[in-house]
Protein backbone atom coordinates (compact mmCIF):
# COMPACT_ATOMS: atom_id res chain seq x y z
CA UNK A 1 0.00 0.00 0.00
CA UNK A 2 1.36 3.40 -0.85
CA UNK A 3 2.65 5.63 2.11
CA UNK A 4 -0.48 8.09 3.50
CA UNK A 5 0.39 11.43 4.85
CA UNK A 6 -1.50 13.72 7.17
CA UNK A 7 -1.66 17.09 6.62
CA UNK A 8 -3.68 20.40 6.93
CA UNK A 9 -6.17 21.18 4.38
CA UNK A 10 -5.54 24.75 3.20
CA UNK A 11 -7.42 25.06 -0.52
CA UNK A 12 -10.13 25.22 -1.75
CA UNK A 13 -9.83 22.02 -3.91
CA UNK A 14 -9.14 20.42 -0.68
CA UNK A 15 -11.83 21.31 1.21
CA UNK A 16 -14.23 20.61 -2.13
CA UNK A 17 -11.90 16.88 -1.53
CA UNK A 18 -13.57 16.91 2.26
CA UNK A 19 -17.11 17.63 0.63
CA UNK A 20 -16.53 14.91 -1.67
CA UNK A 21 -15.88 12.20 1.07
CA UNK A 22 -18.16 13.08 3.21
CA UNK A 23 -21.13 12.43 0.23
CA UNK A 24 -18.98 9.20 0.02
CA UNK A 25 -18.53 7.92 3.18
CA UNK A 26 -21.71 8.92 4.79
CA UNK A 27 -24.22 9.09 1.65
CA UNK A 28 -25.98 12.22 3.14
CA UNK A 29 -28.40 14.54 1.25
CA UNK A 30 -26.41 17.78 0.78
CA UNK A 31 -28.61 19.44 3.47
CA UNK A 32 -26.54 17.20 6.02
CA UNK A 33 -23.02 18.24 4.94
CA UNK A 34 -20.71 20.28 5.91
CA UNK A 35 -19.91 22.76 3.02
CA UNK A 36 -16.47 24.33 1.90
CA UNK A 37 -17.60 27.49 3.10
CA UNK A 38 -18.41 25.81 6.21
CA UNK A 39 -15.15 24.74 6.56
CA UNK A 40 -12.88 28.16 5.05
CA UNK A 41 -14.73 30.10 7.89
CA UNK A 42 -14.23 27.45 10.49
CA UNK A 43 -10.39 27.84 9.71
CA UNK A 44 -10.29 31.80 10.09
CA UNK A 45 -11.87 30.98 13.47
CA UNK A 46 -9.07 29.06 14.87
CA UNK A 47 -10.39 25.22 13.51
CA UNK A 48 -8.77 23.41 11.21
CA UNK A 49 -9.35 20.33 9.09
CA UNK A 50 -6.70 17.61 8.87
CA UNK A 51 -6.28 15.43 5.50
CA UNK A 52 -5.44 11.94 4.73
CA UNK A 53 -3.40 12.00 1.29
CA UNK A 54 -2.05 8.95 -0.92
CA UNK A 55 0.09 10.61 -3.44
CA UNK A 56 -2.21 13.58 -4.45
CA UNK A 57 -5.55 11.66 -3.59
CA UNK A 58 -7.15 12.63 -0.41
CA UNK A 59 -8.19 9.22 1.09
CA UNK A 60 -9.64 11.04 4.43
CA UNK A 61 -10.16 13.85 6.81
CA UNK A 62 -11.03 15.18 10.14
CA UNK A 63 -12.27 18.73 10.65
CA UNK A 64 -11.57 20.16 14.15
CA UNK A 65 -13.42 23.28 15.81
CA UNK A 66 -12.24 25.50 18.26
CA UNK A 67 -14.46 25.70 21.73
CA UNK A 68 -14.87 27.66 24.80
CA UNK A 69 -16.21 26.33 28.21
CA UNK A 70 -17.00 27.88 31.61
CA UNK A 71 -14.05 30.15 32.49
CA UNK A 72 -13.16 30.71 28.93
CA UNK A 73 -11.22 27.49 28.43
CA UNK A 74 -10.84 27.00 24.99
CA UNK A 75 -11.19 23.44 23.87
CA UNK A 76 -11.75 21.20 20.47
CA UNK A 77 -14.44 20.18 19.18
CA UNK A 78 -14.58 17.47 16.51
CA UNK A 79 -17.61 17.92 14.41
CA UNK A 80 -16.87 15.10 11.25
CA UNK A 81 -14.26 12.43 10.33
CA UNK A 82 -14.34 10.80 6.96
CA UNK A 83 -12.83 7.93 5.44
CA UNK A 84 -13.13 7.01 1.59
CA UNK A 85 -14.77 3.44 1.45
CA UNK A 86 -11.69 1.93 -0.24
CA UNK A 87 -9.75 3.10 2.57
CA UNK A 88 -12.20 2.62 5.64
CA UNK A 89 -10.51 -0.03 7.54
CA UNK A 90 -7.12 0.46 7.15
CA UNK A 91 -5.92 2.32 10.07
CA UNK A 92 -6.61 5.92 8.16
CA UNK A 93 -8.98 7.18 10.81
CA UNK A 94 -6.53 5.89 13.58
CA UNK A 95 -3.54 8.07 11.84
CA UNK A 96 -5.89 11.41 12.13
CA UNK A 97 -7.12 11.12 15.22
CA UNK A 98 -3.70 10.66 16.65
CA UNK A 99 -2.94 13.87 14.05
CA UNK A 100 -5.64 15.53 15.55
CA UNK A 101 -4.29 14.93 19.33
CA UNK A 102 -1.02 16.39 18.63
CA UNK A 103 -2.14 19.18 17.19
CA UNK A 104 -4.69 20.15 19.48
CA UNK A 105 -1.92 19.04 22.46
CA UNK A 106 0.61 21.39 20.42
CA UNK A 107 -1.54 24.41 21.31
CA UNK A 108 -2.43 24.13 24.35
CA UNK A 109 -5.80 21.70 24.36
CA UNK A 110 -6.62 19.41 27.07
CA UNK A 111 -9.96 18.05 25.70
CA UNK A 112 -11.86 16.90 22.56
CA UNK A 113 -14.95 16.38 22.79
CA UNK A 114 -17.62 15.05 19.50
CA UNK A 115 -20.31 12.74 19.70
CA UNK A 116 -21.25 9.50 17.94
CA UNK A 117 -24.54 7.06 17.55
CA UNK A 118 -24.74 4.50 20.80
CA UNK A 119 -26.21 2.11 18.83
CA UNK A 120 -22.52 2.23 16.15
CA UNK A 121 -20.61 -0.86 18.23
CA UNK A 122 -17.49 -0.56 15.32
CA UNK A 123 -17.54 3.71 16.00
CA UNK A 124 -18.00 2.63 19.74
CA UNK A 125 -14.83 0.39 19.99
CA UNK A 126 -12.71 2.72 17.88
CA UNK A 127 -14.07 5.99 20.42
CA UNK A 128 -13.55 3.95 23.67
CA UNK A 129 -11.42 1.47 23.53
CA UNK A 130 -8.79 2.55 20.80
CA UNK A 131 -8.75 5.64 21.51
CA UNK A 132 -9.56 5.91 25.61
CA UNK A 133 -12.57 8.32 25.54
CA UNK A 134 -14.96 8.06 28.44
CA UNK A 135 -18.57 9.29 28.00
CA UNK A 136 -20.68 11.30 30.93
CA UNK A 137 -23.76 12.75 28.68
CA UNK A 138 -26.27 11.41 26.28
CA UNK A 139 -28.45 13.92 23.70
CA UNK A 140 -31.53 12.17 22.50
CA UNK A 141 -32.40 13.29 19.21
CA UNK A 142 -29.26 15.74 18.98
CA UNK A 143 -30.10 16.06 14.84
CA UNK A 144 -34.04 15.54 14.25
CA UNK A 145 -35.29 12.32 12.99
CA UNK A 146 -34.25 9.99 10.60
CA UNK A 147 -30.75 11.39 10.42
CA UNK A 148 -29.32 8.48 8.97
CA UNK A 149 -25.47 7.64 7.89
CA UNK A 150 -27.16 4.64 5.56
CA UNK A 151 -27.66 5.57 2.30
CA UNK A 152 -29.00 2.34 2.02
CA UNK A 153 -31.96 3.20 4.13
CA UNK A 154 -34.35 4.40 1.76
CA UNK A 155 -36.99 5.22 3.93
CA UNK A 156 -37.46 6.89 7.05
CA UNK A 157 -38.58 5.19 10.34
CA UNK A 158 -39.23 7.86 12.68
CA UNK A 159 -35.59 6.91 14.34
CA UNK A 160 -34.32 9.35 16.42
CA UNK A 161 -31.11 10.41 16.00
CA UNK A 162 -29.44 9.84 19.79
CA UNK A 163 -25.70 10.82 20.35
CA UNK A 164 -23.25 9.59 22.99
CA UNK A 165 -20.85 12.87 24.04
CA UNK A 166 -17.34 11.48 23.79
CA UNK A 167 -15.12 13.36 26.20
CA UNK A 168 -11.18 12.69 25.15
CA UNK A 169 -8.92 13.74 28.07
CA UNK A 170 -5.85 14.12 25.47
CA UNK A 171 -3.40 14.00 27.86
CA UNK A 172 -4.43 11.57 30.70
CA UNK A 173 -2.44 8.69 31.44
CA UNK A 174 -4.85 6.51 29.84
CA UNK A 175 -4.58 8.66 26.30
CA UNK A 176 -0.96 8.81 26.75
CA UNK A 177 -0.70 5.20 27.05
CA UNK A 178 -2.80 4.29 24.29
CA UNK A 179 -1.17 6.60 21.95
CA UNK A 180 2.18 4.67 22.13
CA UNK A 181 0.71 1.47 21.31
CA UNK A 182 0.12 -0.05 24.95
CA UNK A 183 -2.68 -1.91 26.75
CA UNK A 184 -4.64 0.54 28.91
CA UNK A 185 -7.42 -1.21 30.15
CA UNK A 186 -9.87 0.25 32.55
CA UNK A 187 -9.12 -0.14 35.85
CA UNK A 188 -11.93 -1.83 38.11
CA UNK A 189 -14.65 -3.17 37.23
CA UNK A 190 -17.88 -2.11 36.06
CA UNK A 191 -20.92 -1.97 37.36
CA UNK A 192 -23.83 -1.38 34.79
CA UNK A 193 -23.86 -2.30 31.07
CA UNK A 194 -26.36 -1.95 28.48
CA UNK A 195 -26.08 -4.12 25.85
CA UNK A 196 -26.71 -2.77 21.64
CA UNK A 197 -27.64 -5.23 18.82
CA UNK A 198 -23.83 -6.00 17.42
CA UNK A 199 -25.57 -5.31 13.57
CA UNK A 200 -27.63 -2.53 13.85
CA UNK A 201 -28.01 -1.27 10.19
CA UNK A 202 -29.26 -4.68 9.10
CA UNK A 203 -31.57 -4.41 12.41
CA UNK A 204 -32.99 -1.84 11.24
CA UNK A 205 -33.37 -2.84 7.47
CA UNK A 206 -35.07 -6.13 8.69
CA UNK A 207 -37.92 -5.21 11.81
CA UNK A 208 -37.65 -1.43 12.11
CA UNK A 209 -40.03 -1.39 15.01
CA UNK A 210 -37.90 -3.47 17.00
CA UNK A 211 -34.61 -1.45 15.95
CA UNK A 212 -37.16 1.52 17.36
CA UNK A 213 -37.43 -0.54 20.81
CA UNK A 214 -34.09 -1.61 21.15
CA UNK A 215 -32.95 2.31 21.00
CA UNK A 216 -36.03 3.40 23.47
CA UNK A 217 -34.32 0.79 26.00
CA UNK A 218 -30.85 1.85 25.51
CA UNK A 219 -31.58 5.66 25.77
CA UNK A 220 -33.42 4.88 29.39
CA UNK A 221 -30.82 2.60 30.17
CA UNK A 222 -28.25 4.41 29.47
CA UNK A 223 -29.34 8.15 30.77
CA UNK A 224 -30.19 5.95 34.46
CA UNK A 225 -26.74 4.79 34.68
CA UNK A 226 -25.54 8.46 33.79
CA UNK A 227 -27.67 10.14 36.13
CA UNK A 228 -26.47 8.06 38.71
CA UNK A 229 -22.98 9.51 38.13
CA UNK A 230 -21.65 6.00 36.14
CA UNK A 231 -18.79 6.73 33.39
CA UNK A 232 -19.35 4.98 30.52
CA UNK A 233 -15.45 3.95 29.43
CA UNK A 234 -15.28 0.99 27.21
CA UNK A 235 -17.15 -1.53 25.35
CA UNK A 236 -17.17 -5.40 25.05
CA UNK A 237 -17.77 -6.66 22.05
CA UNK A 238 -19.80 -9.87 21.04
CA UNK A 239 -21.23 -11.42 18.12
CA UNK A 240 -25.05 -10.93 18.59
CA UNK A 241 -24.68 -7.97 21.04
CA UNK A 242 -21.83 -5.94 22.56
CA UNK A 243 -22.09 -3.92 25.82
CA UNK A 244 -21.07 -0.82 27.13
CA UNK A 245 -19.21 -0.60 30.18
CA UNK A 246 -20.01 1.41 33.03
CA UNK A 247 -17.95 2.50 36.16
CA UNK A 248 -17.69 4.16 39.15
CA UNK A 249 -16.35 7.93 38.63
């Protein structure tokens, strides 16, 4: 496989190469992306967007916003990744998230946060486990229905588009670790899980009203174990269904 390099995207035929992936990797109606302008003015406001290149060929990218918190900490936020399908897979997402933690850690950034769907267990491993995010906070219907990353999906079923918050403490031990290449397992054991259908897109393609049910139990599932201060921290994975891991704070 030829060498892939990460780098910033500063064109405009590179950002049209971001608007290009995203249609690609996501299949999303044009209302749902992210457009160049979107991401020129994002730049001039302190973001930036990171590309995957083979050769000339952008293969993937990340786009990275600048937030503020209470007390005016400034902070990232990481509001799309995509991958093109040829190179999904591959380690290319791994390569610009890691891009994306050094740069943020080269100016001064602590945290990351983005969000992704609970019911994703492949987006969920990568998040938590791979990459050593923990999660506190969890949006129901954070888009508006039907907001849908299969473009094989033809028709809407009233889902609800949940999110899971990631929170990525860039430079905790745990990070730090993980980013060299070692084991970091959680330590301790957890003590709530809530369990997702390991194949949700075909879930939903075959008996849509019990892909509908399955997401009404994880939502109250999941927002009880948050609200009684649980940290949701990793995931175990398993052929029919995986489960998320909760823990003591």
């Amino acid at each position: 496989m030829e060498a892939t390099t990460i780098r910033e995207c500063t064109t405009i035929e590179e950002f049209d190469g971001c608007l290009s992936l995203q249609r690609e990797a996501f299949g999303l109606p044009d209302l749902e992306l992210s457009p160049r302008r979107h991401l020129i003015v994002s730049r001039q406001a302190g973001g930036w967007t990171l590309g995957a290149f083979v050769a000339e060929r952008m293969v993937g990218f990340v786009h990275h916003l600048a937030a503020v918190r209470g007390d005016n900490e400034i902070f990232g936020y990481s509001h799309m990744m995509a991958v093109a399908k040829d190179y999904q897979n591959k380690g290319v997402g791994a390569r610009l998230k890691w891009a994306q933690r050094e740069r943020a850690l080269s100016e001064g950034r602590r945290l990351i946060k983005w969000t992704w769907d609970p019911m994703q267990s492949r987006n969920a491993h990568f998040n938590l486990n791979r990459l050593g995010v923990t999660v506190d906070t969890y949006a129901e219907n954070f888009y508006g229905i039907d907001y849908s990353a299969d473009s094989s999906i033809k028709e809407g079923i009233g889902l609800p588009s949940d999110r899971l918050f990631a929170t990525w403490n860039i430079d905790s031990d745990r990070v730090r670790a993980l980013a060299s290449g070692a084991a970091a397992p959680v330590e301790g054991k957890p003590v709530v899980t809530v369990a997702i259908p390991a194949q949700w897109s075909a879930l939903i393609k075959s008996d849509p009203q019990r892909a509908l049910a399955e997401q009404a139990r994880v939502r109250e599932e999941f927002k009880k174990a948050l609200d009684q201060g649980l940290i949701c921290a990793g995931l175990e994975r398993g052929h029919d269904y995986s489960k998320y891991l909760l823990f003591e704070k």
